[in-house]
C-alpha atoms as a PDB file:
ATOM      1  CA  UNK A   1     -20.594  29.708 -15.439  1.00  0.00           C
ATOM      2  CA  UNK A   2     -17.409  30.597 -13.859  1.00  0.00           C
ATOM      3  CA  UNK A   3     -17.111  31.877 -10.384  1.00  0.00           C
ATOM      4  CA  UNK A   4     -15.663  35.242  -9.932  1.00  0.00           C
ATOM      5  CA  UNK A   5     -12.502  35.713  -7.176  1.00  0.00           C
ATOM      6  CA  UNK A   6     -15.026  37.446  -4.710  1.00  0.00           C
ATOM      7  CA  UNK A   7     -17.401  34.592  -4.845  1.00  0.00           C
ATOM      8  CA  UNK A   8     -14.824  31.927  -4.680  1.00  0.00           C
ATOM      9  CA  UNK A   9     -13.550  33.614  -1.887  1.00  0.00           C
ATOM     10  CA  UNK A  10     -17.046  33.572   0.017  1.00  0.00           C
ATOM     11  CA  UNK A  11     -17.341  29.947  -0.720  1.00  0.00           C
ATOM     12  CA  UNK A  12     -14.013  29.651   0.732  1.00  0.00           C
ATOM     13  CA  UNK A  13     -14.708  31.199   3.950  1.00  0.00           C
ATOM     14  CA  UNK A  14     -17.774  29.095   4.164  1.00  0.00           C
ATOM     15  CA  UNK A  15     -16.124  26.169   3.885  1.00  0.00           C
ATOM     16  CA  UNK A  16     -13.713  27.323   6.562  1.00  0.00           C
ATOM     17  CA  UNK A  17     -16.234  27.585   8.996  1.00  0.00           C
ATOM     18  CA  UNK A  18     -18.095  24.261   7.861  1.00  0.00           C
ATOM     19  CA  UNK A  19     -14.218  22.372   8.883  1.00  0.00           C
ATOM     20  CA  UNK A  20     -13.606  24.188  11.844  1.00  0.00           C
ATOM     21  CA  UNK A  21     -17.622  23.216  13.564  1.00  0.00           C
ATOM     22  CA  UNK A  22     -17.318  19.671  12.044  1.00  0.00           C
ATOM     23  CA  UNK A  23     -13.321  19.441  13.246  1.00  0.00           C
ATOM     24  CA  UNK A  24     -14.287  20.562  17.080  1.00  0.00           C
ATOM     25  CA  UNK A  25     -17.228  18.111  17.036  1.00  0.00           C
ATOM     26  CA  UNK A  26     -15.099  15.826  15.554  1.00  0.00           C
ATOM     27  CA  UNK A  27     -12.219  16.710  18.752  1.00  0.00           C
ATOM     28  CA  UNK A  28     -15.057  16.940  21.235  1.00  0.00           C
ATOM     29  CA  UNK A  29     -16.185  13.453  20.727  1.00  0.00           C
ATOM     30  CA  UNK A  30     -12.466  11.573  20.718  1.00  0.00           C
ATOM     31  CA  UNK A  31     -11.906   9.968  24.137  1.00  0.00           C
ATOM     32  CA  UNK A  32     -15.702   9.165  24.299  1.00  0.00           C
ATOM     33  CA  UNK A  33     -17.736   6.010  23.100  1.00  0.00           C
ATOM     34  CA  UNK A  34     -19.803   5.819  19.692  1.00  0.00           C
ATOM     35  CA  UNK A  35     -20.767   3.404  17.166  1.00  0.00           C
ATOM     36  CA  UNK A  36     -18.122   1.499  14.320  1.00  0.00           C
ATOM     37  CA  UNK A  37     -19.107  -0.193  11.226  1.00  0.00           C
ATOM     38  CA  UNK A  38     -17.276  -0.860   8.212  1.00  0.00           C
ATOM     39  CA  UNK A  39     -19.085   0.067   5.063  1.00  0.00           C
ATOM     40  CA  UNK A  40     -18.111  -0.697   0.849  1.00  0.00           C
ATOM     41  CA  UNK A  41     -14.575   0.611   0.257  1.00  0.00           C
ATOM     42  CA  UNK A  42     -11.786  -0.177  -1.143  1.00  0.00           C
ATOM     43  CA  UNK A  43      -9.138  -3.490  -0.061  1.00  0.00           C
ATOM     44  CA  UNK A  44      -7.755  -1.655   2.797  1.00  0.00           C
ATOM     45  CA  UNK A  45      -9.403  -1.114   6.456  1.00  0.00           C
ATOM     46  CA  UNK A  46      -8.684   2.228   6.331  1.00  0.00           C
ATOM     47  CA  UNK A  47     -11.148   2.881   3.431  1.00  0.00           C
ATOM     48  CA  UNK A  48     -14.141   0.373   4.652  1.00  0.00           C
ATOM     49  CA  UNK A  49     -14.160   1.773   8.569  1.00  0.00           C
ATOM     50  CA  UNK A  50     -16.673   4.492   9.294  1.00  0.00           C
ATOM     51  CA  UNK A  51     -18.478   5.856  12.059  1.00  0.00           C
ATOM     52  CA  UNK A  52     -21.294   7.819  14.023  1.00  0.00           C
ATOM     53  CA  UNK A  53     -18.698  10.536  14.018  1.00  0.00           C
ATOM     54  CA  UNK A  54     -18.040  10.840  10.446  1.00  0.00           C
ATOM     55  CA  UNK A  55     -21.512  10.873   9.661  1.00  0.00           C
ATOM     56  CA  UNK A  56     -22.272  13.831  11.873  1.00  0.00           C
ATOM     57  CA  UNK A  57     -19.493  15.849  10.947  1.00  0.00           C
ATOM     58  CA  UNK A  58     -20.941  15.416   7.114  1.00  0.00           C
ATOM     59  CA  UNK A  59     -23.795  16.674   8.150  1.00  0.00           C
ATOM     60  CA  UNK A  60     -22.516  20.072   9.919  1.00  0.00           C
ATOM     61  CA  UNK A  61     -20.530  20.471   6.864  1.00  0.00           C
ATOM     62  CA  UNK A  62     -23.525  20.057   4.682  1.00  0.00           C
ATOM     63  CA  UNK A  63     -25.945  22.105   6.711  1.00  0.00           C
ATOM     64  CA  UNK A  64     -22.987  25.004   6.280  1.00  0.00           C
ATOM     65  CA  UNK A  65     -23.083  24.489   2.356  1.00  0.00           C
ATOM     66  CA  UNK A  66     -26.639  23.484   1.480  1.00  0.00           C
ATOM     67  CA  UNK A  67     -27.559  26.867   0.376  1.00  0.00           C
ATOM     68  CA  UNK A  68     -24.640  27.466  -2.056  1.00  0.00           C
ATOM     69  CA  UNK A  69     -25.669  24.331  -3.991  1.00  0.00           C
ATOM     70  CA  UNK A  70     -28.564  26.541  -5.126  1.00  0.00           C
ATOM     71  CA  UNK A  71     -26.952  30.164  -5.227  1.00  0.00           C
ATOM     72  CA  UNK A  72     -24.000  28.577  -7.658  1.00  0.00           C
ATOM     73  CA  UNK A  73     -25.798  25.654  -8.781  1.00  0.00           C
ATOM     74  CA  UNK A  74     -22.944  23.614  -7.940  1.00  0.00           C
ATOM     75  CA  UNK A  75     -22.789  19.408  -7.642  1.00  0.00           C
ATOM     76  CA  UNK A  76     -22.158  17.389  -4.640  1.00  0.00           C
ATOM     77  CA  UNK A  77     -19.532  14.309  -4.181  1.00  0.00           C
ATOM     78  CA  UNK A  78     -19.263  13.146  -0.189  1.00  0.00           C
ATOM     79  CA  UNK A  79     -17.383  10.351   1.104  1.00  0.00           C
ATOM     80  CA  UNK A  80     -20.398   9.206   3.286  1.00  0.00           C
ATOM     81  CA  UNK A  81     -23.191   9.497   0.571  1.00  0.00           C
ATOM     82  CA  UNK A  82     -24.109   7.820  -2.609  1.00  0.00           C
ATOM     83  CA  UNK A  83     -22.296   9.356  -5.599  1.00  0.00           C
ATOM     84  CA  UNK A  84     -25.382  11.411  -7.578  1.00  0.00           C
ATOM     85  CA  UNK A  85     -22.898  11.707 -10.560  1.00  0.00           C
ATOM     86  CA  UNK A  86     -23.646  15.647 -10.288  1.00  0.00           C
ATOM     87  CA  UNK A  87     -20.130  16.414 -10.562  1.00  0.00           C
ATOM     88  CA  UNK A  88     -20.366  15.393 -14.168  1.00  0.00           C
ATOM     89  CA  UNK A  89     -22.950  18.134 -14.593  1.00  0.00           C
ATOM     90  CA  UNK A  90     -22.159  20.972 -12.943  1.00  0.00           C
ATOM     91  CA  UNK A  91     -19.597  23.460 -14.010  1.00  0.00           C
ATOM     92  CA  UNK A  92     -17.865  23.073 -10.132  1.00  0.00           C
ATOM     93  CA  UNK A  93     -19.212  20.428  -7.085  1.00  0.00           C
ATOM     94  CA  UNK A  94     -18.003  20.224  -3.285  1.00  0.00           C
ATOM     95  CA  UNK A  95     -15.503  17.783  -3.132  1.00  0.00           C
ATOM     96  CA  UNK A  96     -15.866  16.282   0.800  1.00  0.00           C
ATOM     97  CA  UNK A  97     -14.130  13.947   3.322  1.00  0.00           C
ATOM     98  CA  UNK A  98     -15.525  14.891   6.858  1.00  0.00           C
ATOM     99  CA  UNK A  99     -12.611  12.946   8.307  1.00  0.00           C
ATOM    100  CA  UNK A 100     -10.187  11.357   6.604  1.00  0.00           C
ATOM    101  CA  UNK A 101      -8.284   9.406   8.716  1.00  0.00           C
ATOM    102  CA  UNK A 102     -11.019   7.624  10.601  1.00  0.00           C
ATOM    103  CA  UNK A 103      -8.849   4.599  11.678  1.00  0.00           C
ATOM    104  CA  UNK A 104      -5.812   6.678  13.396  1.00  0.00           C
ATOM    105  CA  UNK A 105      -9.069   8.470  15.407  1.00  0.00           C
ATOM    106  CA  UNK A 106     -10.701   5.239  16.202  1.00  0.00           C
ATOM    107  CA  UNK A 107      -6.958   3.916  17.898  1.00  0.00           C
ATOM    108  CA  UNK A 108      -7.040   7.231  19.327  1.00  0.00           C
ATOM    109  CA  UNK A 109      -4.105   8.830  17.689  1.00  0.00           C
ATOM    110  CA  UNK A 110      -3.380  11.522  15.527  1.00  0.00           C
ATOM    111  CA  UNK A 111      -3.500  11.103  11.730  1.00  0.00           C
ATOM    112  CA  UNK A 112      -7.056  12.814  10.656  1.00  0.00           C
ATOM    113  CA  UNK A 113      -8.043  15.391   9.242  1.00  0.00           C
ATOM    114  CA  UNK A 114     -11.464  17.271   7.834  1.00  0.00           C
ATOM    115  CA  UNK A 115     -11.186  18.751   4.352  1.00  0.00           C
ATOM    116  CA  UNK A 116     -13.255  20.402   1.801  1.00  0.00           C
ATOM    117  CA  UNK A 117     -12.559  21.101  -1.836  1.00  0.00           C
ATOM    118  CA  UNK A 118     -14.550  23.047  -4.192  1.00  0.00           C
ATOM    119  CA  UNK A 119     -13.428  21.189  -8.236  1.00  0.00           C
ATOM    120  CA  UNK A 120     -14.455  22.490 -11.496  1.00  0.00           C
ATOM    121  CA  UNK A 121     -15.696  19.811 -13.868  1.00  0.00           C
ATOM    122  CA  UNK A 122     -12.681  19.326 -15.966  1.00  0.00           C
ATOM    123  CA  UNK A 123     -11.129  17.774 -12.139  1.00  0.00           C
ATOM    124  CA  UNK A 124      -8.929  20.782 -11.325  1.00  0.00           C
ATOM    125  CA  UNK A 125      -9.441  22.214  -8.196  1.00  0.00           C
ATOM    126  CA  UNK A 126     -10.330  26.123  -7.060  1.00  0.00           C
ATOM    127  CA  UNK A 127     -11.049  25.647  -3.388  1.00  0.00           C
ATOM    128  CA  UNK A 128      -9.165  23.895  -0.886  1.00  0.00           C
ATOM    129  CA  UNK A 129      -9.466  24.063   3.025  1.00  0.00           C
ATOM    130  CA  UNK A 130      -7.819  21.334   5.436  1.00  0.00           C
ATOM    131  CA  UNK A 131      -8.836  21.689   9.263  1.00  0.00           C
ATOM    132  CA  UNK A 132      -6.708  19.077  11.929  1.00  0.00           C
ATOM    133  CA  UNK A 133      -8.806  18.913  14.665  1.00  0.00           C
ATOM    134  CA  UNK A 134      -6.213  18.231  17.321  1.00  0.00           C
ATOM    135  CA  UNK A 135      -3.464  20.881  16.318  1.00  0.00           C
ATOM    136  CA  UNK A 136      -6.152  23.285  15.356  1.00  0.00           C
ATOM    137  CA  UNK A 137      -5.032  24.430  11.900  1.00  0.00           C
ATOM    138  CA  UNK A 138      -6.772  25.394   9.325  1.00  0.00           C
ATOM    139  CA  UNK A 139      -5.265  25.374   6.208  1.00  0.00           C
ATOM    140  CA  UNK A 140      -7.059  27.303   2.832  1.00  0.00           C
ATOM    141  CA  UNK A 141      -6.383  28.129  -0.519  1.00  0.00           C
ATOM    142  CA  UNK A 142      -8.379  29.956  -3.862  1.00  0.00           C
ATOM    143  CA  UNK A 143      -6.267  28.922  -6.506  1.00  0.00           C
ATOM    144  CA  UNK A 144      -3.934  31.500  -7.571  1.00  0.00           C
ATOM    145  CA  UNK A 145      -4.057  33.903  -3.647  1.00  0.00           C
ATOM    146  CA  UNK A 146      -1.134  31.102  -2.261  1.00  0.00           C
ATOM    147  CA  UNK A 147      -2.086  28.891   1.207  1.00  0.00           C
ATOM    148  CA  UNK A 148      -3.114  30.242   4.722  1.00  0.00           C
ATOM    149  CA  UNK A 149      -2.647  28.602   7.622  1.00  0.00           C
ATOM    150  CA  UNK A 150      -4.879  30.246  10.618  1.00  0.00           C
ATOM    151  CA  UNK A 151      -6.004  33.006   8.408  1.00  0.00           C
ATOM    152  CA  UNK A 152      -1.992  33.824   7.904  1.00  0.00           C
ATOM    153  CA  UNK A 153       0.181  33.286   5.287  1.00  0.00           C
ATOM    154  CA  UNK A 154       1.786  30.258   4.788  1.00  0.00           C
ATOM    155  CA  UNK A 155       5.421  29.957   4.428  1.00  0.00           C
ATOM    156  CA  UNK A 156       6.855  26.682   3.449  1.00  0.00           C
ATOM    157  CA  UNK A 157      10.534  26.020   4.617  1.00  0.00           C
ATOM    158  CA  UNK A 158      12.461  25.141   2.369  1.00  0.00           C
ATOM    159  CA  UNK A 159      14.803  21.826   2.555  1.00  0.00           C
ATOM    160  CA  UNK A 160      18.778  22.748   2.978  1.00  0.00           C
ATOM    161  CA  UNK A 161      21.058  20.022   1.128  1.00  0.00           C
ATOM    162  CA  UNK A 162      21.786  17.573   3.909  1.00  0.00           C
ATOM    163  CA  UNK A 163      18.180  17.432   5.490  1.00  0.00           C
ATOM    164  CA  UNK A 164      16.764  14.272   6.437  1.00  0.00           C
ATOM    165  CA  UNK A 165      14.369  12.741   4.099  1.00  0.00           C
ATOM    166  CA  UNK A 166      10.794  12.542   5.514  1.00  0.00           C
ATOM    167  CA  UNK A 167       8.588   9.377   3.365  1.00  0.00           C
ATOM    168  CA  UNK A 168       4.786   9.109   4.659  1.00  0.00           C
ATOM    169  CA  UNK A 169       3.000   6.446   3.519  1.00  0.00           C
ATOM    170  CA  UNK A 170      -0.504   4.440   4.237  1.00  0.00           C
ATOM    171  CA  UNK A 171       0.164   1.378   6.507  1.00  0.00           C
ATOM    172  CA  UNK A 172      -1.175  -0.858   3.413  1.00  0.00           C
ATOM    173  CA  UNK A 173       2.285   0.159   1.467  1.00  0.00           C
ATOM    174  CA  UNK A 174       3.613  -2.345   3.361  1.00  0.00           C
ATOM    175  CA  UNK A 175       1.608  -5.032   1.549  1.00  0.00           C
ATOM    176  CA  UNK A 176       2.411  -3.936  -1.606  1.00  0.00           C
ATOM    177  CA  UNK A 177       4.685  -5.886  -4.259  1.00  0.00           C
ATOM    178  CA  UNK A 178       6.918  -2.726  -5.061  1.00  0.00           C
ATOM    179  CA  UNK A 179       7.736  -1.973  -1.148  1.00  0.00           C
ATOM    180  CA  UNK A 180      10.740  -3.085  -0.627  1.00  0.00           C
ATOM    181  CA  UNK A 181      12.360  -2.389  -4.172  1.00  0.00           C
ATOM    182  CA  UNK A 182      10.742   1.333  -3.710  1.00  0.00           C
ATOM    183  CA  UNK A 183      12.167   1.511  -0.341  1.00  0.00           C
ATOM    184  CA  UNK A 184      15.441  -0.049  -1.029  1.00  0.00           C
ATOM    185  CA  UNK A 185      15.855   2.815  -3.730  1.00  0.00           C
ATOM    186  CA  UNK A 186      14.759   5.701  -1.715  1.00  0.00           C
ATOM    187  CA  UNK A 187      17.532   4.882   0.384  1.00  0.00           C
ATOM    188  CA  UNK A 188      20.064   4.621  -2.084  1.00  0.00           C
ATOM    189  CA  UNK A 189      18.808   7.940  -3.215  1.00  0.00           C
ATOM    190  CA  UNK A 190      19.160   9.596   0.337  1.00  0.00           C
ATOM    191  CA  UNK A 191      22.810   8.114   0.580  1.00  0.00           C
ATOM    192  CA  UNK A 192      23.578   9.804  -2.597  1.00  0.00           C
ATOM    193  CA  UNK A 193      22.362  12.702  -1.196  1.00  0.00           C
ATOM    194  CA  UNK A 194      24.464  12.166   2.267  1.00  0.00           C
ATOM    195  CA  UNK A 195      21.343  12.675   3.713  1.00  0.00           C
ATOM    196  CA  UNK A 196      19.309  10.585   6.283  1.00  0.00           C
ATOM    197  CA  UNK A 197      15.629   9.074   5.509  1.00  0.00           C
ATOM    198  CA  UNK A 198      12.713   9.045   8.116  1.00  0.00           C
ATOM    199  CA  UNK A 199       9.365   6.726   7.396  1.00  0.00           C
ATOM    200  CA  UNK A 200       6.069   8.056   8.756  1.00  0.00           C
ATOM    201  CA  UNK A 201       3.133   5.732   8.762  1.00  0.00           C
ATOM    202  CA  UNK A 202      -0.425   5.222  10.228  1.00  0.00           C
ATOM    203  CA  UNK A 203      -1.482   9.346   9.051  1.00  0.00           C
ATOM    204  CA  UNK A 204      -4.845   9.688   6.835  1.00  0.00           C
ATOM    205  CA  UNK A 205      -4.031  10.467   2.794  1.00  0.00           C
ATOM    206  CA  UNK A 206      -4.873  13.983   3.909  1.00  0.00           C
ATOM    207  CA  UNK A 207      -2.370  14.571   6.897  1.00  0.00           C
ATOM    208  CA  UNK A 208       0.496  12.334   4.674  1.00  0.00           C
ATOM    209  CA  UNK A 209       0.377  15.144   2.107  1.00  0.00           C
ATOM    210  CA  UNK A 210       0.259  17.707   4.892  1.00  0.00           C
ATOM    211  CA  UNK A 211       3.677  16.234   6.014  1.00  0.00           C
ATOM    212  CA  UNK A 212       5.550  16.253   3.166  1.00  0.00           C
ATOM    213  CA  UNK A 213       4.160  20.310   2.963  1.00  0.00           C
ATOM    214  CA  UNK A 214       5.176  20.848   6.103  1.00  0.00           C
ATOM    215  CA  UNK A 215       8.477  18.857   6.321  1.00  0.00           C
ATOM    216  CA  UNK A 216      12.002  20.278   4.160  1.00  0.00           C
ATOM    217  CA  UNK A 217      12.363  17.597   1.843  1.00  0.00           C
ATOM    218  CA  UNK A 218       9.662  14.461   1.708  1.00  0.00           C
ATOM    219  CA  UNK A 219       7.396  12.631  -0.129  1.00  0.00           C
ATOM    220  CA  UNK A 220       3.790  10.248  -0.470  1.00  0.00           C
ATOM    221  CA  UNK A 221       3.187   8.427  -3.375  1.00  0.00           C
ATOM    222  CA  UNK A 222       1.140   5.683  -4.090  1.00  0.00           C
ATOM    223  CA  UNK A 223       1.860   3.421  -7.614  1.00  0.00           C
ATOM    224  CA  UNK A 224      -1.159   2.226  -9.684  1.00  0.00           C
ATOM    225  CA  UNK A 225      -2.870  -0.918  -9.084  1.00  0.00           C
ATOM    226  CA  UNK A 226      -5.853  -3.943  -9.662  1.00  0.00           C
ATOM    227  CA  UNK A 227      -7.810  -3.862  -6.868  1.00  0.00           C
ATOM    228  CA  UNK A 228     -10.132  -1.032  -6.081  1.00  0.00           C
ATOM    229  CA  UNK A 229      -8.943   1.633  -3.491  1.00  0.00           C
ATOM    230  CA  UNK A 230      -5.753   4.140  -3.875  1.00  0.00           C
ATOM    231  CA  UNK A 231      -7.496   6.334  -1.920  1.00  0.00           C
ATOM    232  CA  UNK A 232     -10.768   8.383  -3.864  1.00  0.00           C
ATOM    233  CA  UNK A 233     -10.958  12.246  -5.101  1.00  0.00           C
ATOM    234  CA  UNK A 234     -11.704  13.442  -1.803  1.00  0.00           C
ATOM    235  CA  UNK A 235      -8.711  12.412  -0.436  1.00  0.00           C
ATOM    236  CA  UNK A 236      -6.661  14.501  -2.574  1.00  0.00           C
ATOM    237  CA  UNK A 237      -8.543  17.401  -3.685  1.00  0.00           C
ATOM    238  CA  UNK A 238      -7.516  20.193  -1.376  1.00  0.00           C
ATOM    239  CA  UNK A 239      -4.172  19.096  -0.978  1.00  0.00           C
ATOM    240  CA  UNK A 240      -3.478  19.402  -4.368  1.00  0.00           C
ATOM    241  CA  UNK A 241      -4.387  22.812  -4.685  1.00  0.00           C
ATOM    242  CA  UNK A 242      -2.077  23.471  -1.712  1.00  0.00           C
ATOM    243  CA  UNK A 243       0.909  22.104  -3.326  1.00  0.00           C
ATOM    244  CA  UNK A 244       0.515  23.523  -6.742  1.00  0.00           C
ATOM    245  CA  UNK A 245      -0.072  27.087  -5.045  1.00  0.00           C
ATOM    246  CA  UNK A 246       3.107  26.154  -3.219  1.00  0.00           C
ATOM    247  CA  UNK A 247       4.859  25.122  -6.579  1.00  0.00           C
ATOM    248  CA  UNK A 248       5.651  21.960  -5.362  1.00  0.00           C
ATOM    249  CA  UNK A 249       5.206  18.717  -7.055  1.00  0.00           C
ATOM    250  CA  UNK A 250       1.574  16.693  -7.157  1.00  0.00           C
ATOM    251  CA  UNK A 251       0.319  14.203  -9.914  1.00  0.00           C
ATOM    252  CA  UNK A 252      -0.108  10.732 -10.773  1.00  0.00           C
ATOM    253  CA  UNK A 253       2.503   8.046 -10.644  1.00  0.00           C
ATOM    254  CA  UNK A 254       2.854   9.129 -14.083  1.00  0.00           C
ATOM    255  CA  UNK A 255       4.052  12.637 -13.570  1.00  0.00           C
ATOM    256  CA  UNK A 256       0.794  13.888 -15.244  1.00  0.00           C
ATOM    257  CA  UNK A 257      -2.374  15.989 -13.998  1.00  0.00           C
ATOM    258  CA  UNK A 258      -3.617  14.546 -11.087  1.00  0.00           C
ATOM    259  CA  UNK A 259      -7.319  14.070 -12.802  1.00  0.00           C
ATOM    260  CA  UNK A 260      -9.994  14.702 -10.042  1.00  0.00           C
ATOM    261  CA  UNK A 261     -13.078  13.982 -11.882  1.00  0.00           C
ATOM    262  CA  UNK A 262     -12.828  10.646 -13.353  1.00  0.00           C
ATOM    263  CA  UNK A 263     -16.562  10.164 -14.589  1.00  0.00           C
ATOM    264  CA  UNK A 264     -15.886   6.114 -14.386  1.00  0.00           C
ATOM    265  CA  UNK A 265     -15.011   5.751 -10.780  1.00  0.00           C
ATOM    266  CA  UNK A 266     -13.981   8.081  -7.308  1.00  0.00           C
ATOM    267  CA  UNK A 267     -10.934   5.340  -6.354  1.00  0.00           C
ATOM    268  CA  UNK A 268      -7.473   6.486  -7.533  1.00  0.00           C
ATOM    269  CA  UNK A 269      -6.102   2.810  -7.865  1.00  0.00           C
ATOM    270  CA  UNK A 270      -5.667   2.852 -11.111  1.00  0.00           C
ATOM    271  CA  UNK A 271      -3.406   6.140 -11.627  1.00  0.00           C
ATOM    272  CA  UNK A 272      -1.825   6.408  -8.297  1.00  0.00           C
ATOM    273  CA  UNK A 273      -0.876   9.518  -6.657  1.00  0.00           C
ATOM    274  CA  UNK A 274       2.543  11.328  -6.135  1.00  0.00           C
ATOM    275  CA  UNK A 275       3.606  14.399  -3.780  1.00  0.00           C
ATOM    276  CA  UNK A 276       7.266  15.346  -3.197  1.00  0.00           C
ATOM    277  CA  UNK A 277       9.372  18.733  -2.740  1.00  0.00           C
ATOM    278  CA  UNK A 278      12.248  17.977  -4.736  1.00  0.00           C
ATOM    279  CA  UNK A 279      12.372  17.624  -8.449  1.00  0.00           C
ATOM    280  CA  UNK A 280      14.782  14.852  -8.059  1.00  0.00           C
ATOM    281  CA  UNK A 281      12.494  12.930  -5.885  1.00  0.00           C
ATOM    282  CA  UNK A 282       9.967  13.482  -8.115  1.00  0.00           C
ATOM    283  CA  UNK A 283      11.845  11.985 -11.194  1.00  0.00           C
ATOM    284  CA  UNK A 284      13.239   9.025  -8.828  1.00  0.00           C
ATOM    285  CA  UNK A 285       9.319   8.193  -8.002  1.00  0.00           C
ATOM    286  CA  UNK A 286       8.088   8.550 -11.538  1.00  0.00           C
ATOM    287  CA  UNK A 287      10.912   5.692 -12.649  1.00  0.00           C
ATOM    288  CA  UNK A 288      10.158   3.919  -9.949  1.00  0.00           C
ATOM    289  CA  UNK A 289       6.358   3.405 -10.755  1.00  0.00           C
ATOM    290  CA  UNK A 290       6.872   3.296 -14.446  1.00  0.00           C
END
């Protein structure tokens, strides 16, 4: 079965309005009191802290989508549920994070994010929507119609020469063996360029990639590695639609397809994850994990 343009589009707007009731809940219930627990994740806090919030917002989203599970016969992978493994069956499945970013809301900052993805079963995906509760925007895609932002089009701008450098990365990067050599070579790279370099940290997966779309010239990556986490499918499976729509660059440290249906596990430790503007970056990031 493969979903025609008019139907994807439908599915589309219903996954618009699924973000936008979960996102205002989500927005309604940030300076006020509610339960925290950390669940199974991966090594990093930001992966193993959920709560009361996250699961409500999952279920506004799912009481907006439960009857096109049936109408498309389409499979179901959550961040908050059990994985059924129905992605592997279906010709598409809903891809969904009800709010990634849960630390940055818990320490009351911004940083999160709802987003919703619909993925066809070889991992590529055909419906992306991003809604940031505290700006209000709503970003949405159907592969191959471009990105909207608040029902508009969206139009990137574009890096000039000497533009500073914007890097986002997870707070755990700073942990990692490869930090300082990556970082150390990033800023060669922007000197080279006669350009200056800005680090963001402390954003969910979802609103780092939403920085480098939104900045001139940036980057996220995360390189390959043992233990379990890199962030899972639903982390990364709207904004990859947004930046191949936007022909910019998205993949896996390895420069390939950024798979997002990996029947042996949801975690993305072992391939990593890369998103940059500039072809150069791109290459320099690519070495750099290889």
């Amino acid at each position: 079965m493969i979903l025609s343009e008019k139907e994807l589009k439908a599915l589309c707007q219903m996954a618009s309005t699924a973000a936008l009731d979960a996102g205002k809940y989500i927005q309604s219930q940030f300076d006020r009191s509610y339960a925290k627990k950390h669940k199974k994740g991966g090594n990093s806090l930001a992966s193993q802290v959920v709560t009361e919030i996250d699961e409500k917002a999952q279920e506004i989203i799912l009481r907006h989508l439960h009857s096109s599970l049936e109408a498309h016969n389409l499979g179901l992978l959550t961040e908050e549920a059990i994985d059924d493994q129905s992605r592997l069956e279906k010709a598409y499945f809903w891809c969904i994070d009800p709010m990634d970013g849960t630390l940055p809301f818990t320490e009351k900052r911004t940083g999160y994010a709802v987003s919703i993805a619909l993925i066809a079963n070889s991992g590529d995906p055909v419906i992306g929507v991003v809604y940031v509760p505290d700006l209000a925007e709503c970003y949405t895609s159907v592969k191959g119609d471009g990105v909207w932002l608040n029902d508009k089009s969206f139009v990137r701008e574009k890096g000039g020469k000497n533009d500073i450098i914007h890097v986002y990365s997870d707070r755990s990067l700073r942990d990692d063996v490869y930090y300082k050599s990556a970082t150390d070579r990033l800023n060669e790279w922007a000197a080279h360029q006669n350009t200056g370099i800005q680090y963001h940290t402390g954003f969910g997966s979802v609103r780092n990639a939403l920085g480098v779309m939104t900045s001139g010239t940036g980057c996220y990556f995360k390189f390959p590695k043992r233990p379990k986490g890199g962030g899972s499918i639903w982390d990364y499976a709207a904004t990859r639609l947004f930046f191949e729509e936007l022909g910019l660059h998205v993949s896996d440290a390895r420069g390939e397809t950024l798979q997002l249906n990996n029947p042996e596990t949801t975690f993305m430790n072992e391939v990593g994850v890369i998103y940059t503007t500039d072809s150069g970056l791109s290459d320099l990031i690519i070495t750099l994990g290889n």
